[in-house]
Protein backbone atom coordinates (compact mmCIF):
# COMPACT_ATOMS: atom_id res chain seq x y z
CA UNK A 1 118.98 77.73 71.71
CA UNK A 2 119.57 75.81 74.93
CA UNK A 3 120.81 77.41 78.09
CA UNK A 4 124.46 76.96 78.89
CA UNK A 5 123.22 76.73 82.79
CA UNK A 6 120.01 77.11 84.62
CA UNK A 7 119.80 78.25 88.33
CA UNK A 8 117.41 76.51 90.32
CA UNK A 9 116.27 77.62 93.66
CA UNK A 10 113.37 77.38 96.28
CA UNK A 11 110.22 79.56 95.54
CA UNK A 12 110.82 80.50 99.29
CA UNK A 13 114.07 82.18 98.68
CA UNK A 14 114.95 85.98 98.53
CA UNK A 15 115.05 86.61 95.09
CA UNK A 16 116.49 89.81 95.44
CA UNK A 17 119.56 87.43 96.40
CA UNK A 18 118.90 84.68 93.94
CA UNK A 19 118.96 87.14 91.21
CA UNK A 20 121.77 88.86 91.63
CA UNK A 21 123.92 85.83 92.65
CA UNK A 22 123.04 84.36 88.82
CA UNK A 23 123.79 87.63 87.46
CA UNK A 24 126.86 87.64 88.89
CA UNK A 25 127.36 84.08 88.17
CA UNK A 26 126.40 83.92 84.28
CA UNK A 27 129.08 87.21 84.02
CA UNK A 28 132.22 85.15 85.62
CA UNK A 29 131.03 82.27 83.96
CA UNK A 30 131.16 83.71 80.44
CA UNK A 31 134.20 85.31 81.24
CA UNK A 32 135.83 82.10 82.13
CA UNK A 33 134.34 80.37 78.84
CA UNK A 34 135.45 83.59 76.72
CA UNK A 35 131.91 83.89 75.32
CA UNK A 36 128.61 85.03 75.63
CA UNK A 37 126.15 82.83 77.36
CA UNK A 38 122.26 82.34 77.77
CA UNK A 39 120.80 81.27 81.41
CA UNK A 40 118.07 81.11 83.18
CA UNK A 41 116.53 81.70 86.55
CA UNK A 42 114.50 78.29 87.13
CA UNK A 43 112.00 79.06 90.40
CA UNK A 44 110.69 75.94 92.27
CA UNK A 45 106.85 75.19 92.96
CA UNK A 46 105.88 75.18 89.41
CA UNK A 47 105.35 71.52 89.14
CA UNK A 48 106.23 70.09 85.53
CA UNK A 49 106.41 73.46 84.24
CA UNK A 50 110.46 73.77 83.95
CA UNK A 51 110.57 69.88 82.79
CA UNK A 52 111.55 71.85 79.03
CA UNK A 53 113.84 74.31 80.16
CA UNK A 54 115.65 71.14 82.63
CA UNK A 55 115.32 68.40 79.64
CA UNK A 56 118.15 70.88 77.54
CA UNK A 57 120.21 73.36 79.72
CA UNK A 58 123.70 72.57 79.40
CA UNK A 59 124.17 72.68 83.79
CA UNK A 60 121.51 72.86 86.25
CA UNK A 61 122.76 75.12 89.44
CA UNK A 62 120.73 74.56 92.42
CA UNK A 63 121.02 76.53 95.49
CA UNK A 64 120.34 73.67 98.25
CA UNK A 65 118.87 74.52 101.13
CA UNK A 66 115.83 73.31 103.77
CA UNK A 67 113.42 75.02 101.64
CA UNK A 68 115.43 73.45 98.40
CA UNK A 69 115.28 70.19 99.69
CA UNK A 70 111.19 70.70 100.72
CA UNK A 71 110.32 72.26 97.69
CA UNK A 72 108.58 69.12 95.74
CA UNK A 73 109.18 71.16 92.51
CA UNK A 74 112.89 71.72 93.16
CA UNK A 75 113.11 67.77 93.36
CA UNK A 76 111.87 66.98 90.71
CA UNK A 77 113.85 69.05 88.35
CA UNK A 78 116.62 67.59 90.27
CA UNK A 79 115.32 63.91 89.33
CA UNK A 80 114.89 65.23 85.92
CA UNK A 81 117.95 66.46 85.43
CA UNK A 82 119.48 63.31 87.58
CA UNK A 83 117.90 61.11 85.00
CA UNK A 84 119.52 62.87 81.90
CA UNK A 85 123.06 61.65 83.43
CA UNK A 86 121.63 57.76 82.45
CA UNK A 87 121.84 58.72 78.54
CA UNK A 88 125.56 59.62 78.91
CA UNK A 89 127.48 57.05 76.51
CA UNK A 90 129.30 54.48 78.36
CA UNK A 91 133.20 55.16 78.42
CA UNK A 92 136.61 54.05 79.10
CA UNK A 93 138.82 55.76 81.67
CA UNK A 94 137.23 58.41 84.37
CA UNK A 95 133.65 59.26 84.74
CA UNK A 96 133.13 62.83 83.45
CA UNK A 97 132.36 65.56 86.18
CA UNK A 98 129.03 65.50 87.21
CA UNK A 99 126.83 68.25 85.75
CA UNK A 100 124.60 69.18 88.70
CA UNK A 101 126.43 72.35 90.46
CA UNK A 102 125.32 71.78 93.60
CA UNK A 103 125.33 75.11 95.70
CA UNK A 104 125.56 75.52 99.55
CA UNK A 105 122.80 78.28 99.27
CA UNK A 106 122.10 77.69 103.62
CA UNK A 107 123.36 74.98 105.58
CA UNK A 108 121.15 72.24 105.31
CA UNK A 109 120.27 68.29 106.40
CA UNK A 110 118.87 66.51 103.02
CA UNK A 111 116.81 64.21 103.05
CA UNK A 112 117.93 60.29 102.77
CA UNK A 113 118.53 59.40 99.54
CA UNK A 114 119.82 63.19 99.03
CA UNK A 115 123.41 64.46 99.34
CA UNK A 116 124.54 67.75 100.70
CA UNK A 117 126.15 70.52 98.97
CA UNK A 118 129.70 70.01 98.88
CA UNK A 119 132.26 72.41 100.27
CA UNK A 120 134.25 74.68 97.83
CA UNK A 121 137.63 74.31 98.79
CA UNK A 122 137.85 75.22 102.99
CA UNK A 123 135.79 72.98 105.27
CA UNK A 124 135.58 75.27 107.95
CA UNK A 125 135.22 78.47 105.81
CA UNK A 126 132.02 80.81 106.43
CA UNK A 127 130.92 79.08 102.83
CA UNK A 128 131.19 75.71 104.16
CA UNK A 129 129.64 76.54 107.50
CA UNK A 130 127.07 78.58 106.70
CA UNK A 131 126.31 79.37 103.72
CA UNK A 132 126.36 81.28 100.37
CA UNK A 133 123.42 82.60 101.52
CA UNK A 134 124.84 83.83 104.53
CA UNK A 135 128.43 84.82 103.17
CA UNK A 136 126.54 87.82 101.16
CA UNK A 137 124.57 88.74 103.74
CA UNK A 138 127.46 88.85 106.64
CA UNK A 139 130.00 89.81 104.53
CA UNK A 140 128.45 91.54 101.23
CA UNK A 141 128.49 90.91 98.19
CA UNK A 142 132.09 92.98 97.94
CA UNK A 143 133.44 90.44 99.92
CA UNK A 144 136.50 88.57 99.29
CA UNK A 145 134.70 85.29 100.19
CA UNK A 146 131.53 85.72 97.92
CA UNK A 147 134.22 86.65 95.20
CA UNK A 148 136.65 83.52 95.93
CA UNK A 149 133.01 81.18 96.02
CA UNK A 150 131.62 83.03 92.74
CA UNK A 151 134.92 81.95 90.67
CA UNK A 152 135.00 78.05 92.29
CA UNK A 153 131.48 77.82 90.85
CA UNK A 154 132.04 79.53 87.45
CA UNK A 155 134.75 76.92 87.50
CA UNK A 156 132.69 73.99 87.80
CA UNK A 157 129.67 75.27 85.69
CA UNK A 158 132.66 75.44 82.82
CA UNK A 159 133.46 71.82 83.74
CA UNK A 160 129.71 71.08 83.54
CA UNK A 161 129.02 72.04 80.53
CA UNK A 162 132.07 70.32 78.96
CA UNK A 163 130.32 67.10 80.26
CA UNK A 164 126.60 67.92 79.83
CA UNK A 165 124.42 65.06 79.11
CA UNK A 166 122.36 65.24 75.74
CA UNK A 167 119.27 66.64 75.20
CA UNK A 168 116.23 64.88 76.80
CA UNK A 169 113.23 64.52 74.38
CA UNK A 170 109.80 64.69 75.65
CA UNK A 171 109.14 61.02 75.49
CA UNK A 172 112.10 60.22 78.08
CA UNK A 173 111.23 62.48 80.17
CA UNK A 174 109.53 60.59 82.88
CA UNK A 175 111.60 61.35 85.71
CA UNK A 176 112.51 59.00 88.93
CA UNK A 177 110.53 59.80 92.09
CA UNK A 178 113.48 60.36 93.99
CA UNK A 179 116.50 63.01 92.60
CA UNK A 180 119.87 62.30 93.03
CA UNK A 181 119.30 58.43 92.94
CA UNK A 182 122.56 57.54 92.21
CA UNK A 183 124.70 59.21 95.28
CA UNK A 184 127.86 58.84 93.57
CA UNK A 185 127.28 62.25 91.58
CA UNK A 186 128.20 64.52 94.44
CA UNK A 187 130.91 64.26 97.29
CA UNK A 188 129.58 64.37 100.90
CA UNK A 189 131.17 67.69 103.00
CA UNK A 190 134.27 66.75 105.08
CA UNK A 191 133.45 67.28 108.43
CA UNK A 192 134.17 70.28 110.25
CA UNK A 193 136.79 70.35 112.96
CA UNK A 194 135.30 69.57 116.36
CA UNK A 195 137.20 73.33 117.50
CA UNK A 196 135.66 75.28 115.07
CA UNK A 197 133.71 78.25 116.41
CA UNK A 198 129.79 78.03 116.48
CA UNK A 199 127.92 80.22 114.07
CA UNK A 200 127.31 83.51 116.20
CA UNK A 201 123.94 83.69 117.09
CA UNK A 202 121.40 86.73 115.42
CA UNK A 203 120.39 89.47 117.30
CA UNK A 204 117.58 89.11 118.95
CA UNK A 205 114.27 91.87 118.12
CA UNK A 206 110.90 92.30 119.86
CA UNK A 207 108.12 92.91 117.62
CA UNK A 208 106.35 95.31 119.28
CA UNK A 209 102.64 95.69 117.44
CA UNK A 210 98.21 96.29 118.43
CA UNK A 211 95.58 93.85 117.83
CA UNK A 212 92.46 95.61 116.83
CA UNK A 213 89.23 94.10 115.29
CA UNK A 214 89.65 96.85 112.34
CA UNK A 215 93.10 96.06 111.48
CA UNK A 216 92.21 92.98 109.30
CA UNK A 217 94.94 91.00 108.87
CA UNK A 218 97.57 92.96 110.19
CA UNK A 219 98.66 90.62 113.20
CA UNK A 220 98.88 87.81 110.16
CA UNK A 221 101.26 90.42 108.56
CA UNK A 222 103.34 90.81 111.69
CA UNK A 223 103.87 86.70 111.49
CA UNK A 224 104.74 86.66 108.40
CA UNK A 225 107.31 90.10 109.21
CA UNK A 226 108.63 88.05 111.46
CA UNK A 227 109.21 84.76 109.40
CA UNK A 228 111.01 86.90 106.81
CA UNK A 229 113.27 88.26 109.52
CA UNK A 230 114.06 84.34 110.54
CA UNK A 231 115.09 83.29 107.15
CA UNK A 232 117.37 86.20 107.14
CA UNK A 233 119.36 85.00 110.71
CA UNK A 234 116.90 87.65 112.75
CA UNK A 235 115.80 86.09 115.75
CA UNK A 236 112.79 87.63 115.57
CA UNK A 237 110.07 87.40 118.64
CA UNK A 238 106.20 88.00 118.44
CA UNK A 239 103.35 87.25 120.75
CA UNK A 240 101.67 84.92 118.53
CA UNK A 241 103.35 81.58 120.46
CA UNK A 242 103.27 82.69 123.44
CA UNK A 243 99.56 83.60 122.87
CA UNK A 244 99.37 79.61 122.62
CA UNK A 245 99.24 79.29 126.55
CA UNK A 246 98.66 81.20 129.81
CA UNK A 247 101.43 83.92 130.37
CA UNK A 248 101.51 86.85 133.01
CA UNK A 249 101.83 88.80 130.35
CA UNK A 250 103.63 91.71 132.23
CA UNK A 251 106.46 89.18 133.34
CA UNK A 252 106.23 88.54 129.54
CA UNK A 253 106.78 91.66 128.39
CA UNK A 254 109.44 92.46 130.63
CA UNK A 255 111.63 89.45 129.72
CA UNK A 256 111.46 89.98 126.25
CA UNK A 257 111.61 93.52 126.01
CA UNK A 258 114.80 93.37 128.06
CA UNK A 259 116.01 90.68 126.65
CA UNK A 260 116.01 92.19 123.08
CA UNK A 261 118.88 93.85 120.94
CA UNK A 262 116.13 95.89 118.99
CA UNK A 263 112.47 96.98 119.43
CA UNK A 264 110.68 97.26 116.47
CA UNK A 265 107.33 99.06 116.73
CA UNK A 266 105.17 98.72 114.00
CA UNK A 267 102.57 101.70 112.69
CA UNK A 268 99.13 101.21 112.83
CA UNK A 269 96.34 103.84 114.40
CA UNK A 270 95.25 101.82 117.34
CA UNK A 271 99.39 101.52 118.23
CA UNK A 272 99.94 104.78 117.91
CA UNK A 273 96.77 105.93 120.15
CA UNK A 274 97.72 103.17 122.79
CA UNK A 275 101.53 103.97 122.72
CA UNK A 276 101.08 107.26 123.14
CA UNK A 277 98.59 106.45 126.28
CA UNK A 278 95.58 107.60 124.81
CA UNK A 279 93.29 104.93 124.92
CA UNK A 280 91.48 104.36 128.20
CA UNK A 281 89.00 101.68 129.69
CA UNK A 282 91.29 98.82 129.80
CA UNK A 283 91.72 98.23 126.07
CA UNK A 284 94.91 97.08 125.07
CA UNK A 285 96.63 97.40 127.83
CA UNK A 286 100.02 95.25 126.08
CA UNK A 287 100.69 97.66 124.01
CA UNK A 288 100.03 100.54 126.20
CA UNK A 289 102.62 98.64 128.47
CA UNK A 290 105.13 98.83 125.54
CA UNK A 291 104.27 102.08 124.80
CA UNK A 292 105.43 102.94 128.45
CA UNK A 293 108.82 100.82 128.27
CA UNK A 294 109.73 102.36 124.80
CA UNK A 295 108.88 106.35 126.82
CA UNK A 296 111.57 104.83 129.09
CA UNK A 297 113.78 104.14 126.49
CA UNK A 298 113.50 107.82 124.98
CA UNK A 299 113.78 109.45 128.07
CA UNK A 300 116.75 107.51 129.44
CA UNK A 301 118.68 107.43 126.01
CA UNK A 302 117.28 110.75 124.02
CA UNK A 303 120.02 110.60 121.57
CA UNK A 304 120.62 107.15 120.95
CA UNK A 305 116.79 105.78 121.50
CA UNK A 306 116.70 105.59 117.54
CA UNK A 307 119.67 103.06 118.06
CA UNK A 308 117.67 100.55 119.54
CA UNK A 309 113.80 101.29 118.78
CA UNK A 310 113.32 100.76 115.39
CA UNK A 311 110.37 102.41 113.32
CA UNK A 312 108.66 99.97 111.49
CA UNK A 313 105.50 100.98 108.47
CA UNK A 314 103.86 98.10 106.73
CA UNK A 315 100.89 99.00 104.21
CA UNK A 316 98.37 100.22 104.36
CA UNK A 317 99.45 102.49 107.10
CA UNK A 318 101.68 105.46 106.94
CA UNK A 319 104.24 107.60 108.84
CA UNK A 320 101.41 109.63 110.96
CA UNK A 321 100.57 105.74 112.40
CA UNK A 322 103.69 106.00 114.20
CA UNK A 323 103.86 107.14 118.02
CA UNK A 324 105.13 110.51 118.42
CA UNK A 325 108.02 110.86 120.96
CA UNK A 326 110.93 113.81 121.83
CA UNK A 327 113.17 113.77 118.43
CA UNK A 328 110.39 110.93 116.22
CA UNK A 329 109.56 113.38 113.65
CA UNK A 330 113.23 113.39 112.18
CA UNK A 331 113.84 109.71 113.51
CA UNK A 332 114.77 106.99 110.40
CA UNK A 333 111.65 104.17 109.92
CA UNK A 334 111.16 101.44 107.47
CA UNK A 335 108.54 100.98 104.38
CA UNK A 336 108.02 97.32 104.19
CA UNK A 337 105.76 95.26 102.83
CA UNK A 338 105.92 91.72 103.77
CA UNK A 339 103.50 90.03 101.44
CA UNK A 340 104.42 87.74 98.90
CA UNK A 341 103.69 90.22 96.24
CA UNK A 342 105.98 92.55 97.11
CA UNK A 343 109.19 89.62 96.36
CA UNK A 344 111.97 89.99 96.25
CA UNK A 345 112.89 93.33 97.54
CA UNK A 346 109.95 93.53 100.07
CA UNK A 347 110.56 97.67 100.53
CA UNK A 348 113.24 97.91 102.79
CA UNK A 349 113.38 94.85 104.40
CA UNK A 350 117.41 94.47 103.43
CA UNK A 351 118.20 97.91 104.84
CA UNK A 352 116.58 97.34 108.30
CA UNK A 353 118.38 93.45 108.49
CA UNK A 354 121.43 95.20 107.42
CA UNK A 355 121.07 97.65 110.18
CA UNK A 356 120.05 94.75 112.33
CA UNK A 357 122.87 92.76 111.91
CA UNK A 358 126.00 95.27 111.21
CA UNK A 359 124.65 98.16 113.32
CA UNK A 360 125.76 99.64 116.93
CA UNK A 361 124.70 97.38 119.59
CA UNK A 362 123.03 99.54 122.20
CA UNK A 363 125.22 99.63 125.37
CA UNK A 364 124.20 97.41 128.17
């Protein structure tokens, strides 16, 4: 039995997200068709490996975005699919809806040759702007907005499917090189209105972390910490750029320590011996300096310091790798795990950007 739709998506996305947005999906569709129906989550980097599974579902859903559009496995189930539309039967009288649901999963610039998601139904809605992506994350998935966008796309997954193109068999399915070779198969956006607000900026975190020779591969976690935090709107800052060229590194510090809505210090035994001013002999001295400025922070704000310094554990290190400070041992941290592995939820990765986005701003 084919699937009635398929949704396709980056193998860079959250798929915590992408999950539960097809979930949600498959349930409004069926209750818009008045029947049960089978989908599928189809992931991107497999190569020809979902050419079957794209060859007979009934609507291919894509959730475009920068990694969509890069992914070279995403565009080619998107020619695939693209190519099925060429076995329609000629017809008098309107050209059926196009089957492709194209979703604004984050805003992005295709490539040529490639259209854009369409808006829904407001050009200058938070949808249209920024995202589906964003929309759940802002807003939640409670939202009234994620709820309006869920039942437009049930809509034209229905419309889809009344339209689908027939079955591809194996010896068609050589697809073109390029997807979406015919552009007339998806509207352009209308542009936004020259007044309409900017997308508010993220708030801005300082990864606060030790290099050690016998933490392996911890600063390489810390990157890619901080990449997942990016994807998610953080504006996350590390070391590891400006490590690229000469700094003062106190002036450094300073500037982006001040500078930052959040601290995050992240566990490790050489952090919490150098944070806590324990390490001597001119080792480390960064961290130790950080160590100092987050003291500050304690001492100047001893209820509220948990507000703004966030407690950070990624494996293999525990709670007792944190620095102790006045009121730590009862202070909230967060279990993540940032390798690729750990997908989708990555611990509790969408509690602390949760936090980070919708929490209390410390006072200036």
């Amino acid at each position: 039995m084919s699937n009635f739709f398929i949704t396709s998506f980056a193998q860079a996305e959250n798929e915590n997200y992408v999950w539960r947005f097809h979930g949600d999906l498959t349930r409004a569709v069926r209750d818009r068709s008045g029947h049960e129906v089978v989908t599928e989550i189809c992931r991107g980097g497999r190569g020809s490996a979902n050419s079957d599974r794209v060859a007979r579902t009934g609507v291919l859903v894509a959730l475009c975005s920068p990694s969509y559009y890069a992914d070279p496995g995403c565009r080619q189930d998107l020619a695939l699919f693209q190519h099925r539309l060429g076995f329609v039967p000629a017809q008098r009288g309107p050209a059926p809806a196009a089957t492709p649901v194209l979703v604004r999963w984050l805003p992005a610039e295709p490539p040529a040759g490639l259209p854009r998601a369409p808006v829904l139904t407001d050009p200058h809605d938070v949808y249209a702007r920024k995202g589906l992506f964003s929309v759940i994350d802002d807003l939640g998935w409670n939202s009234a907005e994620y709820a309006t966008a869920l039942q437009e796309l049930a809509e034209r997954v229905c419309t889809g499917y009344k339209n689908r193109p027939p079955d591809l068999p194996a010896a068609d399915r050589t697809a073109p090189s390029t997807a979406f070779a015919a552009a007339h198969t998806v509207p352009g956006p209308r542009s936004p209105s020259p007044s309409a607000p900017p997308p508010a900026p993220g708030p801005r975190v300082f990864i606060s972390y030790a290099h050690a020779d016998d933490q392996p591969g911890h600063a390489e976690d810390i990157l890619t910490l901080a990449g997942l935090l990016k994807r998610r709107g953080i504006d996350a800052r590390t070391d590891h750029a400006a490590a690229e060229e000469p700094q003062i590194w106190r002036l450094w510090m300073q500037e982006e320590l001040d500078a930052a809505d959040y601290i995050l210090t992240v566990a490790s035994p050489e952090y919490r011996v150098r944070a806590e001013q324990r390490r001597r002999g001119g080792v480390g001295l960064g961290v130790t300096w950080e160590g100092s400025y987050v003291l500050d922070e304690v001492y100047e704000h001893p209820q509220t310091w948990v507000k703004r310094v966030i407690r950070v554990i990624l494996p293999p290190y525990g709670r007792d790798d944190l620095p102790v400070f006045p009121g730590s041992a009862s202070a909230t941290y967060y279990r993540i795990d940032p390798a690729p592995a750990a997908a989708p939820a990555h611990g509790q990765l969408d509690d602390l950007v949760r936090y980070l986005k919708r929490g209390p701003r410390p006072a200036p």
